[in-house]
Protein backbone atom coordinates (compact mmCIF):
# COMPACT_ATOMS: atom_id res chain seq x y z
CA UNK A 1 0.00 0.00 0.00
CA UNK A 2 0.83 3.66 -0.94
CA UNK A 3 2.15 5.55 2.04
CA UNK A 4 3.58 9.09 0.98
CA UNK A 5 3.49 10.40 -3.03
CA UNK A 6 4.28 13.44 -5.05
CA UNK A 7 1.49 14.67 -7.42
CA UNK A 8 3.06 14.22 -11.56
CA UNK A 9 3.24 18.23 -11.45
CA UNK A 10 4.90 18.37 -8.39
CA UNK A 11 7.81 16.34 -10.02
CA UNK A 12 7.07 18.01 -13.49
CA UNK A 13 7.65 21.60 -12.47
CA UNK A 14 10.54 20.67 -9.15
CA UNK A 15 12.74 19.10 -11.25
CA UNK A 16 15.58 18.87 -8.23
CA UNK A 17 13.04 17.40 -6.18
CA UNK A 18 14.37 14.20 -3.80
CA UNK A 19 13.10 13.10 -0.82
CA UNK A 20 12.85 10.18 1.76
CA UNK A 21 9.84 8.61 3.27
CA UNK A 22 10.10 6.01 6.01
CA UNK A 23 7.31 3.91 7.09
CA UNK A 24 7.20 3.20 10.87
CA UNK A 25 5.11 1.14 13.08
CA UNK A 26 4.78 0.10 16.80
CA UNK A 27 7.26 2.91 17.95
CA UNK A 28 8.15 4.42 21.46
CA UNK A 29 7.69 8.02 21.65
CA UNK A 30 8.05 9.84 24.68
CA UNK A 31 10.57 12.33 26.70
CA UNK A 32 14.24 12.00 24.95
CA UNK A 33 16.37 9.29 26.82
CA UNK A 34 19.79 11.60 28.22
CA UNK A 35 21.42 9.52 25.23
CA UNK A 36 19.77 11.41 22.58
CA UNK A 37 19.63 15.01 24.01
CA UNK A 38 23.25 14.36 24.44
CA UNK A 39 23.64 13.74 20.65
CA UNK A 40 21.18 16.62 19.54
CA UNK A 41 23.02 19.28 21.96
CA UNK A 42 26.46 18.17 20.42
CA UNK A 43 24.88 18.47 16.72
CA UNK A 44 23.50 21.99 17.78
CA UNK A 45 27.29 22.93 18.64
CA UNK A 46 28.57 21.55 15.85
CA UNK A 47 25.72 23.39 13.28
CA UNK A 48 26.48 26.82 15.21
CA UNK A 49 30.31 26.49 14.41
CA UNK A 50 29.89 25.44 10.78
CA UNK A 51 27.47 28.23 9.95
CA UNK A 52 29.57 30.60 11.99
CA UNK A 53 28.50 34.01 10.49
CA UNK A 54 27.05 32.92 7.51
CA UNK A 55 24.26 34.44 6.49
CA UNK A 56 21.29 31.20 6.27
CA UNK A 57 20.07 32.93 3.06
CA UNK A 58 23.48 31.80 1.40
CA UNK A 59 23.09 27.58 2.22
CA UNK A 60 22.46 26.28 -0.82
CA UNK A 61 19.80 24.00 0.93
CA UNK A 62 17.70 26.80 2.45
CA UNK A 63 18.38 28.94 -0.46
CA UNK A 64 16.24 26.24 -2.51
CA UNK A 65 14.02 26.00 -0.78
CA UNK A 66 13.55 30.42 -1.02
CA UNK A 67 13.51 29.53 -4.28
CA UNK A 68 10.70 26.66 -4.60
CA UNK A 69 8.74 29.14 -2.16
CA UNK A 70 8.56 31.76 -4.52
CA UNK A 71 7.76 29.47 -7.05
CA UNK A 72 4.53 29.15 -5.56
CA UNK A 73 3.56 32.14 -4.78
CA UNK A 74 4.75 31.99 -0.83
CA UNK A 75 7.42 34.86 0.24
CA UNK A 76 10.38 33.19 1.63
CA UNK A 77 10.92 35.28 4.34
CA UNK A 78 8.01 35.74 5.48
CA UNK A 79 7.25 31.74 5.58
CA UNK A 80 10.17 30.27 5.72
CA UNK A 81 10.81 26.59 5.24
CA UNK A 82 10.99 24.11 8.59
CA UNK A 83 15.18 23.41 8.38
CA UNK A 84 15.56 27.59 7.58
CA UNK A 85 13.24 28.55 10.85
CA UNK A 86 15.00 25.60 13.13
CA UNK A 87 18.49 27.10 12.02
CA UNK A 88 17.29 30.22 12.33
CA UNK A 89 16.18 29.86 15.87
CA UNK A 90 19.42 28.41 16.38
CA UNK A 91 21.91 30.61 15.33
CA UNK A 92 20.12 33.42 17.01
CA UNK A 93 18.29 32.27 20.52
CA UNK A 94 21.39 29.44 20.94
CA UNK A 95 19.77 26.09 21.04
CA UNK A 96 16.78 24.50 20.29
CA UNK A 97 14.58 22.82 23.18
CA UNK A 98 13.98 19.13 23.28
CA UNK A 99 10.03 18.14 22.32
CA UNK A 100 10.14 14.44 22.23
CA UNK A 101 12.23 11.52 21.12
CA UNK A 102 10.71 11.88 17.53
CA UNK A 103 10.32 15.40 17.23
CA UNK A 104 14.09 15.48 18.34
CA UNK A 105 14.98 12.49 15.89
CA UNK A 106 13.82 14.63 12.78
CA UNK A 107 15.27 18.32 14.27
CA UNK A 108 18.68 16.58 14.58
CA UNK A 109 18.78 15.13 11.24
CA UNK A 110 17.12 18.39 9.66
CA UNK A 111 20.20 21.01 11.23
CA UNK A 112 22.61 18.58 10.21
CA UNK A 113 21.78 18.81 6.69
CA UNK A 114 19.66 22.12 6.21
CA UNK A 115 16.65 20.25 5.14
CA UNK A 116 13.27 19.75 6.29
CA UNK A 117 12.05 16.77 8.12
CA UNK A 118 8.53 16.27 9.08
CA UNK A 119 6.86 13.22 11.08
CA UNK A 120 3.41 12.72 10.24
CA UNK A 121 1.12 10.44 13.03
CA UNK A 122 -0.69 8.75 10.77
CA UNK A 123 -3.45 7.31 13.38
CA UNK A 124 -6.12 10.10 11.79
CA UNK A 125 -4.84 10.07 8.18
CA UNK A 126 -6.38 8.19 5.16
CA UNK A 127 -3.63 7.42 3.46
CA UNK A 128 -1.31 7.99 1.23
CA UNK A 129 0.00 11.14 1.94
CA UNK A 130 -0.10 13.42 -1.60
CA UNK A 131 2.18 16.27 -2.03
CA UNK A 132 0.48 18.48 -4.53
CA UNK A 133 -1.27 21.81 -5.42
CA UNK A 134 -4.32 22.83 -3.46
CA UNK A 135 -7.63 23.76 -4.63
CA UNK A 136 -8.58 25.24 -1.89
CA UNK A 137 -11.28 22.98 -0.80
CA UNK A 138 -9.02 20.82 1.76
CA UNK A 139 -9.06 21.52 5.52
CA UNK A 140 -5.67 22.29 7.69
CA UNK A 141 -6.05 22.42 11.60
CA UNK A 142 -3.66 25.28 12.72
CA UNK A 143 -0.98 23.88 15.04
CA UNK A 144 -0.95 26.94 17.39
CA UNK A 145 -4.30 27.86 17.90
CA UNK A 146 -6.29 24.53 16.31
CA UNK A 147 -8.16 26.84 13.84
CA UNK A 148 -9.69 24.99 11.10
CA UNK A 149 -8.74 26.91 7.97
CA UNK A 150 -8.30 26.60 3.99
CA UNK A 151 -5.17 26.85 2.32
CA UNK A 152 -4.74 28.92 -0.81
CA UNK A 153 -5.44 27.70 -4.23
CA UNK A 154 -2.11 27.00 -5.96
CA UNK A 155 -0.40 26.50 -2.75
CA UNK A 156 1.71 23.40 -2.10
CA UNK A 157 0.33 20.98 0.49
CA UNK A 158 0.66 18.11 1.83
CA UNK A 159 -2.87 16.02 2.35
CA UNK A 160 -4.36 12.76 2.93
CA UNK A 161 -7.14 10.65 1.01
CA UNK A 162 -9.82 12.95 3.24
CA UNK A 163 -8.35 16.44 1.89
CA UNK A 164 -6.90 16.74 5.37
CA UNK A 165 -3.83 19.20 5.17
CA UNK A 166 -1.30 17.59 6.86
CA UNK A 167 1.16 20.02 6.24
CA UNK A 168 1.08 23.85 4.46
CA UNK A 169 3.17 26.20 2.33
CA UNK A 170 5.22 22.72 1.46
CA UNK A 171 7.64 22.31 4.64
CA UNK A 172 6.39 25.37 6.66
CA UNK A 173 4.19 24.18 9.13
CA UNK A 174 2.60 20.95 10.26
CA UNK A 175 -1.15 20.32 11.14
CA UNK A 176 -2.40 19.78 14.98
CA UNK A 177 -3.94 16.78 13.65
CA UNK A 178 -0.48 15.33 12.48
CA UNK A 179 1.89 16.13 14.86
CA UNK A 180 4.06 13.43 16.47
CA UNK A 181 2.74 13.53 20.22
CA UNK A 182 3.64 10.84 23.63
CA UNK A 183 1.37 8.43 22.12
CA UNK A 184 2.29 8.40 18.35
CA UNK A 185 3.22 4.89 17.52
CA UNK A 186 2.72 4.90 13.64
CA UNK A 187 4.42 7.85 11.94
CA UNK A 188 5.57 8.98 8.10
CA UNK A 189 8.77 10.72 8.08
CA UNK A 190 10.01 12.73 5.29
CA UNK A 191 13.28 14.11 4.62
CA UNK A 192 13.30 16.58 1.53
CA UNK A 193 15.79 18.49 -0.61
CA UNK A 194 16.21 20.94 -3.55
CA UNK A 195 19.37 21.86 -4.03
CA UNK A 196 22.00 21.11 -6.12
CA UNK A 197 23.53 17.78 -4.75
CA UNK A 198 20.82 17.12 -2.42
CA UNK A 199 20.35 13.45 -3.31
CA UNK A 200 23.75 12.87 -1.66
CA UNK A 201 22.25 14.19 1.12
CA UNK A 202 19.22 12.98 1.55
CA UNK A 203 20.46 9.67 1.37
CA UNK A 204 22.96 10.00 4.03
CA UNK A 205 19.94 12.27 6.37
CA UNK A 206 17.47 8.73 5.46
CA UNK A 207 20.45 6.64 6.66
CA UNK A 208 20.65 8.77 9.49
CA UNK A 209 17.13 8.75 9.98
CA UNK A 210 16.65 5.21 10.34
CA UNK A 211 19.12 4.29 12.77
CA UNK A 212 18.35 7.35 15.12
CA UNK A 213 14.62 5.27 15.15
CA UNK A 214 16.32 2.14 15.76
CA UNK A 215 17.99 3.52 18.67
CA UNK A 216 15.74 5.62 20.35
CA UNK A 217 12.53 4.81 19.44
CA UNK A 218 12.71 1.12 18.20
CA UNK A 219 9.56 -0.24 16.05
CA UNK A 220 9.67 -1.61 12.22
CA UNK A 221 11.09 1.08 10.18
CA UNK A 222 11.24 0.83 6.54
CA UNK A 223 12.93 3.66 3.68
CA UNK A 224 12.87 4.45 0.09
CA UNK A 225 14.30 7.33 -1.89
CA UNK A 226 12.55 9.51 -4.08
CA UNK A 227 12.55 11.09 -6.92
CA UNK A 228 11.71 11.72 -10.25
CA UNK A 229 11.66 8.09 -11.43
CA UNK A 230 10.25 7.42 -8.39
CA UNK A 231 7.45 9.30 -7.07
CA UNK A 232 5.35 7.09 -4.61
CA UNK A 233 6.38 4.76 -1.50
């Protein structure tokens, strides 16, 4: 069965487009074990030093992502993708706080490479997952304040088999009804990229992917990589 797919004009007009999707099952989630805040306050060091005073706007990976933004219609600084605002909060407030073991899992892997990663509970979700232009008729439950709202026509979104916006503006912002919470168990995780040697990366942020799940949050976890000969998972 179909977990996670691109819409054909999603790949048609992104032609840099990879990604990868894992399928997980019968995880733990929970606080983060001292092991694993350990590793993602090290990797929040290291990110600091290696940006240094770069500006974020001149990472190739975020910069693609400005790019695909305004592709769409979306200004790119005013919604700025998930790995720009984690980086951004980063290099500016210090650190990021710990959320959860899988929350943590995809912010770790996401600074380390400058891409987004989102983890989708499934448990309300009709799947698959379809990344493609909205019409405007699907639903998205704000995060924040758990407003029901529309998204724009043209904009990318990420939806289920319900028209349930999991996800707007592409790799923005998650839905409340989505969001990886204590009891999540069953999750889709995607890792995406646009830039110019970004399948390089994304395979090595999957790799990483998986065995941060084996370790800290256990379960069947399965991967595939994306793109555009292949489009679905």
């Amino acid at each position: 069965m179909t977990s996670f797919q691109y819409d054909s004009q999603i790949i048609d007009n992104y032609s840099n487009l990879v990604a990868g999707v894992i399928v997980a099952q019968d995880l733990r989630n929970g606080p983060a074990s001292e092991a694993l805040r350990a590793a993602y306050m090290k990797e929040q060091a290291a990110v600091k030093e290696n940006i240094g005073d770069t500006p974020l706007s001149q990472l190739p990976s975020l910069n693609a992502w400005r790019r695909a933004f305004s592709a769409f219609g979306v200004s790119p600084t005013k919604y700025r993708s998930a790995a720009e605002s984690l980086l951004r909060r980063l290099t500016k407030k210090g650190d990021i706080p710990s959320i959860n073991t899988l929350v943590d899992i995809g912010n770790l892997v996401s600074i380390r490479y400058g891409v987004p990663v989102a983890i989708f509970d499934t448990k309300s979700l009709a799947m698959p997952i379809t990344v493609h232009y909205a019409d405007g008729s699907e639903i998205y439950t704000d995060l924040a304040t758990g407003e029901a709202m529309r998204p724009e026509t043209g904009e990318v979104v990420f939806s289920d088999e319900n028209k349930m916006v999991v996800a707007r503006r592409w790799c923005w912002r998650q839905s409340a009804t989505s969001a990886a919470n204590e009891l999540t168990t069953a999750a889709v995780v995607t890792v995406e990229a646009q830039h110019e040697g970004g399948a390089a990366d994304i395979r090595s942020a999957l790799d990483d992917l998986l065995a941060l799940l084996a370790e800290h949050a256990g379960g069947a976890c399965n991967g595939a990589f994306l793109d555009a000969t292949r489009r679905a998972y």
